[in-house]
Protein backbone atom coordinates (compact mmCIF):
# COMPACT_ATOMS: atom_id res chain seq x y z
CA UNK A 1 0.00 0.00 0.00
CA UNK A 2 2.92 2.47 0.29
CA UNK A 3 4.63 1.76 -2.52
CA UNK A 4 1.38 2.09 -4.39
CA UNK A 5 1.05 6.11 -2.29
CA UNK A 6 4.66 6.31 -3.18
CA UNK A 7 3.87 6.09 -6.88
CA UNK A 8 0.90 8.59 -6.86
CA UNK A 9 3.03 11.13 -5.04
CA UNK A 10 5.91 10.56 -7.55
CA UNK A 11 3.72 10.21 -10.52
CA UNK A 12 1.81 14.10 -9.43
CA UNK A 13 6.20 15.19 -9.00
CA UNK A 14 7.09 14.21 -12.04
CA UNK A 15 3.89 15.61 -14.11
CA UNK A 16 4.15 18.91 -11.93
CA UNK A 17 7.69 18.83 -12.85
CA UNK A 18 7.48 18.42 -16.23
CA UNK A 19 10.44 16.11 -15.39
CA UNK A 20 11.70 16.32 -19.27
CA UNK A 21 13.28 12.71 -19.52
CA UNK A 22 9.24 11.65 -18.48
CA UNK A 23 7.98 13.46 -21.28
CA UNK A 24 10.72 12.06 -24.00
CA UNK A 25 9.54 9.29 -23.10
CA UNK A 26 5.55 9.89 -22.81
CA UNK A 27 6.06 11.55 -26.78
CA UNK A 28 8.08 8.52 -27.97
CA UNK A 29 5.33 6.34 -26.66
CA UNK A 30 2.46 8.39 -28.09
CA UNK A 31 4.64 8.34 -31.76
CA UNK A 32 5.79 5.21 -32.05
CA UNK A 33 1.87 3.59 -30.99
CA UNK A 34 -0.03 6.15 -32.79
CA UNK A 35 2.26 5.77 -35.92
CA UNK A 36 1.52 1.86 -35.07
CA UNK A 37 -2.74 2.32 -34.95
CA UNK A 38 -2.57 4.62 -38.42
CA UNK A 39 -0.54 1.97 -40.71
CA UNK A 40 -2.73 -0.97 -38.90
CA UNK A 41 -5.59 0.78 -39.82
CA UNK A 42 -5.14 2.11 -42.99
CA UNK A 43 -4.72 -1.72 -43.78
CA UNK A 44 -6.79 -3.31 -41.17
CA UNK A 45 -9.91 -1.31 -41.95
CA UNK A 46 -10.54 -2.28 -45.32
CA UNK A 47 -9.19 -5.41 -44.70
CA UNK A 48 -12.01 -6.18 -42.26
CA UNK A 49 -14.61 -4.64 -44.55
CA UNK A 50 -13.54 -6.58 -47.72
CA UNK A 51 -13.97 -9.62 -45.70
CA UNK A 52 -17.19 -8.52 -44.78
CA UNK A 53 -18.55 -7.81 -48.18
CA UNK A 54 -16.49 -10.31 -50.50
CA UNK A 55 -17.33 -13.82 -51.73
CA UNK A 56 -14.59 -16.45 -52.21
CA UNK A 57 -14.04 -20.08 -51.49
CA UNK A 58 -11.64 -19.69 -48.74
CA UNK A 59 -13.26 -17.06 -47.14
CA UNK A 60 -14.12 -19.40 -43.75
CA UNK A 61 -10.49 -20.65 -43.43
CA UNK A 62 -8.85 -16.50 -44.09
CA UNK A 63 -11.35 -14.85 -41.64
CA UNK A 64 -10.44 -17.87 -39.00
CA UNK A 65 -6.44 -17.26 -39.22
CA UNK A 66 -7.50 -13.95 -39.00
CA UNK A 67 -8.95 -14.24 -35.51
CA UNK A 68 -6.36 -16.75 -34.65
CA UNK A 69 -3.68 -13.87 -35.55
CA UNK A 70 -5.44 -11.85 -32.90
CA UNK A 71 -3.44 -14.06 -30.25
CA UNK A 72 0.04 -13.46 -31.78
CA UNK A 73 2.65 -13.71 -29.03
CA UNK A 74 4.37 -10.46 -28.82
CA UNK A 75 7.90 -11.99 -28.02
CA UNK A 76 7.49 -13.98 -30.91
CA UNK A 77 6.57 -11.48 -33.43
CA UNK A 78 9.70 -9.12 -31.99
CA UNK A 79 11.79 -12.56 -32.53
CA UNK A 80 10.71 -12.41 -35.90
CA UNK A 81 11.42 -9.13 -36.49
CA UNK A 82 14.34 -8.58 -35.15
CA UNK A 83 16.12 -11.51 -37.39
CA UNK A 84 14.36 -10.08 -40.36
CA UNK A 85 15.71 -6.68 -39.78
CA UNK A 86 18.97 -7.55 -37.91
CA UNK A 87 22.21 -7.30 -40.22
CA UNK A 88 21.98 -11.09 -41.06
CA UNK A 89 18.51 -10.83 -42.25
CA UNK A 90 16.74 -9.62 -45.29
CA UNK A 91 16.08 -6.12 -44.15
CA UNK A 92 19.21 -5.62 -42.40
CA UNK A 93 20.94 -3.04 -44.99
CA UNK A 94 18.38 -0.55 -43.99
CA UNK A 95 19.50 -0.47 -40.49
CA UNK A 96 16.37 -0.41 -38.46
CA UNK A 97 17.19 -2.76 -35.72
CA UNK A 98 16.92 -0.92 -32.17
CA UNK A 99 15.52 2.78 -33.82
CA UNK A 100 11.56 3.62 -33.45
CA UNK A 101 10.89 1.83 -36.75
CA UNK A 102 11.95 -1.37 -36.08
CA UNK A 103 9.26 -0.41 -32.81
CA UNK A 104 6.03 0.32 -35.27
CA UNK A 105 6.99 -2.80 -37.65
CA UNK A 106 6.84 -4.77 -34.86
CA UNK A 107 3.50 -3.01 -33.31
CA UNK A 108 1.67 -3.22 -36.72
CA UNK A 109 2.27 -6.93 -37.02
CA UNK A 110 0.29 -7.39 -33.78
CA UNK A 111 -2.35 -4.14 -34.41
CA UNK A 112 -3.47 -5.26 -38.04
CA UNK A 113 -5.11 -8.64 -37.01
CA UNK A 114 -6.88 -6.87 -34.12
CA UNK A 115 -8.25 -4.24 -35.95
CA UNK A 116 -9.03 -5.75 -38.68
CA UNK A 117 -11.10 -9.16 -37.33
CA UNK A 118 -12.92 -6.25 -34.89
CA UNK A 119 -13.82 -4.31 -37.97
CA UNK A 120 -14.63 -7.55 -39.79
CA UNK A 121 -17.15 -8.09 -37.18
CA UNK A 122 -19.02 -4.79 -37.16
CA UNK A 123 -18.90 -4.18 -40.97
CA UNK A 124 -20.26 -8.19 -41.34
CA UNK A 125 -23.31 -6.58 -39.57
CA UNK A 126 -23.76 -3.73 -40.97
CA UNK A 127 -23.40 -5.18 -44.81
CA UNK A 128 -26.57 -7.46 -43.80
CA UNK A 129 -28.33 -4.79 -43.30
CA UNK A 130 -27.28 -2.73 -46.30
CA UNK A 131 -26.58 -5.99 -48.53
CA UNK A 132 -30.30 -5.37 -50.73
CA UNK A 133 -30.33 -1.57 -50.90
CA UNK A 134 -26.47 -1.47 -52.22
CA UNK A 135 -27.16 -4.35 -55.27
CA UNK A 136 -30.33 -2.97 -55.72
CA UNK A 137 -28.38 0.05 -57.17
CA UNK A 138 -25.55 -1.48 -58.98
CA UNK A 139 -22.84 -0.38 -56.75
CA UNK A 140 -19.16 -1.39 -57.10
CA UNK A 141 -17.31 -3.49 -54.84
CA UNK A 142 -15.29 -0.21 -54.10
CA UNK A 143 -18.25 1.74 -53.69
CA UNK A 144 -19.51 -0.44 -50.78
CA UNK A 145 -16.67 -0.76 -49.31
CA UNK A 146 -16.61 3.10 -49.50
CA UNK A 147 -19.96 3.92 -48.02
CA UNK A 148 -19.34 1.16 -45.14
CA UNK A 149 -16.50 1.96 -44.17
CA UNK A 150 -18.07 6.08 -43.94
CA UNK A 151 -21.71 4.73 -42.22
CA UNK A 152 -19.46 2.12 -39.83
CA UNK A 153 -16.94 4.57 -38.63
CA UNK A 154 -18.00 4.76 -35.06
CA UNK A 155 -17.21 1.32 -34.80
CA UNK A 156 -14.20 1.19 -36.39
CA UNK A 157 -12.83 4.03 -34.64
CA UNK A 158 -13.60 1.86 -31.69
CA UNK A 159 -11.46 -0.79 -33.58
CA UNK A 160 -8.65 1.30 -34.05
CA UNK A 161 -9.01 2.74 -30.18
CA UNK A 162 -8.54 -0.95 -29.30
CA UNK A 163 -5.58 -1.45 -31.63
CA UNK A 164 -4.33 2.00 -29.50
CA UNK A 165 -5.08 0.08 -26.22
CA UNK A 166 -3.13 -2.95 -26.98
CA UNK A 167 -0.30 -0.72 -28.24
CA UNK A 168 0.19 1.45 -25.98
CA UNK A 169 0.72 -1.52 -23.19
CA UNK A 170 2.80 -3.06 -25.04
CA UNK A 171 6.34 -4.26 -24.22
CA UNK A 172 7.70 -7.64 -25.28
CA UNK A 173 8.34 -7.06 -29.07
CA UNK A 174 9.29 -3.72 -28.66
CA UNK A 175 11.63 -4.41 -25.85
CA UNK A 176 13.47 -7.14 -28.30
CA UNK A 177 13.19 -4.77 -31.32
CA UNK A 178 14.01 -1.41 -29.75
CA UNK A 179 16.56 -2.23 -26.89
CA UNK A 180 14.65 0.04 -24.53
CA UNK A 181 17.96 2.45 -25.37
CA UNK A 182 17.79 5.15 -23.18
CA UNK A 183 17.34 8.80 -25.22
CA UNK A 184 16.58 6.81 -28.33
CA UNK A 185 14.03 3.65 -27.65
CA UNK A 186 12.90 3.16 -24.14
CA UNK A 187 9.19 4.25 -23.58
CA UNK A 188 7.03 4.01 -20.81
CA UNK A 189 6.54 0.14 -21.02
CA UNK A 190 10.42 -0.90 -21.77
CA UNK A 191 10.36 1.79 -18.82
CA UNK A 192 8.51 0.49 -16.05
CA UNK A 193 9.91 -2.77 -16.93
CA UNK A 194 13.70 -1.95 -16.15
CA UNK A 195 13.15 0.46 -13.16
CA UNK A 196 10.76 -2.89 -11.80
CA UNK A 197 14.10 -5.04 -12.42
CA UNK A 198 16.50 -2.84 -10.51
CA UNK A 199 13.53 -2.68 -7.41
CA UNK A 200 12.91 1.02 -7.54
CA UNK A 201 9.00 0.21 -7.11
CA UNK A 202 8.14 3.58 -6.88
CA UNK A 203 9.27 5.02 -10.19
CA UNK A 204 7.86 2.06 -11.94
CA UNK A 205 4.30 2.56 -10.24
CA UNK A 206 4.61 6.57 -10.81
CA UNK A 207 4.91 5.35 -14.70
CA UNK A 208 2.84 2.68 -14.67
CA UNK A 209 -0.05 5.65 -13.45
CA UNK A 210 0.98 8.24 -16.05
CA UNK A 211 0.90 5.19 -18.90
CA UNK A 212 -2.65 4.80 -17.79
CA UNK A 213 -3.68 8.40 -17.80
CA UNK A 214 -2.05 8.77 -21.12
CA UNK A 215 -4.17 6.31 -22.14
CA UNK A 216 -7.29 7.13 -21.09
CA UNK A 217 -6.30 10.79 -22.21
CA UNK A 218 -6.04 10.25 -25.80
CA UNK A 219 -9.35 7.60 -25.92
CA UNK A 220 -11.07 10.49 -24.68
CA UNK A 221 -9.39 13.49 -26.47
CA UNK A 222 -10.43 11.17 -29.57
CA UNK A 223 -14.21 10.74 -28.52
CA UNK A 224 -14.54 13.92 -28.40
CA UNK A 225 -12.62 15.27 -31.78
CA UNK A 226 -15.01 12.88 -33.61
CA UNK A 227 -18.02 13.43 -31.29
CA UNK A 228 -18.65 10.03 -30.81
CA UNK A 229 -21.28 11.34 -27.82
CA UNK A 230 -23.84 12.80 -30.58
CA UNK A 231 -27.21 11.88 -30.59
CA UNK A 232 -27.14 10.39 -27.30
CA UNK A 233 -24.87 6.81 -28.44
CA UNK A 234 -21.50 6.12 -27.88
């Protein structure tokens, strides 16, 4: 219970501080996830939808890997990663190993199946209902994906806000991928982690509370940019 007090008070020092290595690291987070939610969505997204709305004989079999991809481990995807981009592997001439990059490559490998099998799901419902109407007037296959994707966009933003969630806590791939180098990689994850390894409980709680906040921060500074709260819904 003190150590938990001990983080509040040292979370409110450093915030009222504005103890600059915290926010490095807070704006390294934010960038390297948010970068992480825009690629995994501008693929994920219509992804999901042309699931939703397309016809082919393996359909069944792509949108179950799809949600079985939702479970990636994210050790193992920063194992992959890393050999593909270390100076052995395929990638390893651009020399992203341990920089930011090599942190969203690794993030949008885990974010894409997410948002794209929650997307799947909403758009899946919302194509039964608009299935008739959109044949009925000799629409393209781009066209419905178009005007889905625009009438569904509540729920895929909460798609992507997921994808954000998931990103935002994580720290396994990023810690293999990144190094958690200090001025260049660490964030608050790869944070909290080391300063829980070398028992300073305190610092690691007083992150730990300022990753939440972050995150809660940006769900609702999202919410309310795209007004989510009209006519009465969420």
């Amino acid at each position: 219970m003190n150590d938990i007090l001990a983080g509040l008070l040292h979370a409110a020092h450093l915030i009222f501080t504005l103890d600059t290595d915290l926010i490095e690291i807070s704006l390294r987070s934010l960038r390297v996830t948010l970068s992480a939610v825009l690629v995994s969505s501008l693929i994920g997204l219509p992804l999901g939808c042309w699931l939703a709305v397309q016809r082919f004989r393996f359909r069944r079999l792509a949108i179950a890997t799809l949600n079985a991809l939702m479970g990636l481990p994210p050790v193992v995807v920063g194992l992959i990663v890393y050999l593909l981009l270390s100076r052995s592997g395929p990638f390893g001439v651009f020399g992203l190993l341990f920089t930011p990059t090599a942190m969203i490559i690794a993030q949008v490998v885990i974010l894409t199946p997410l948002i794209a099998s929650i997307s799947h799901q909403a758009i899946r419902d919302l194509w039964a209902e608009y299935h008739d109407l959109l044949i009925s007037l000799n629409t393209t296959r781009r066209q419905r994906i178009m005007t889905l994707l625009w009438d569904g966009r509540r729920a895929l933003l909460t798609a992507s806000l997921a994808g954000f969630g998931r990103g935002i806590g994580e720290v396994g791939a990023i810690m293999i991928v990144g190094g958690n180098i200090d001025h260049a990689t660490r964030v608050l994850t790869t944070a909290i982690s080391l300063e829980t390894g070398k028992g300073n409980f305190a610092l690691a709680l007083a992150l730990g509370f300022i990753l939440i906040g972050l995150a809660v921060a940006v769900n609702l500074i999202i919410h309310s940019l795209s007004r989510t709260e009209v006519s009465g819904r969420w």
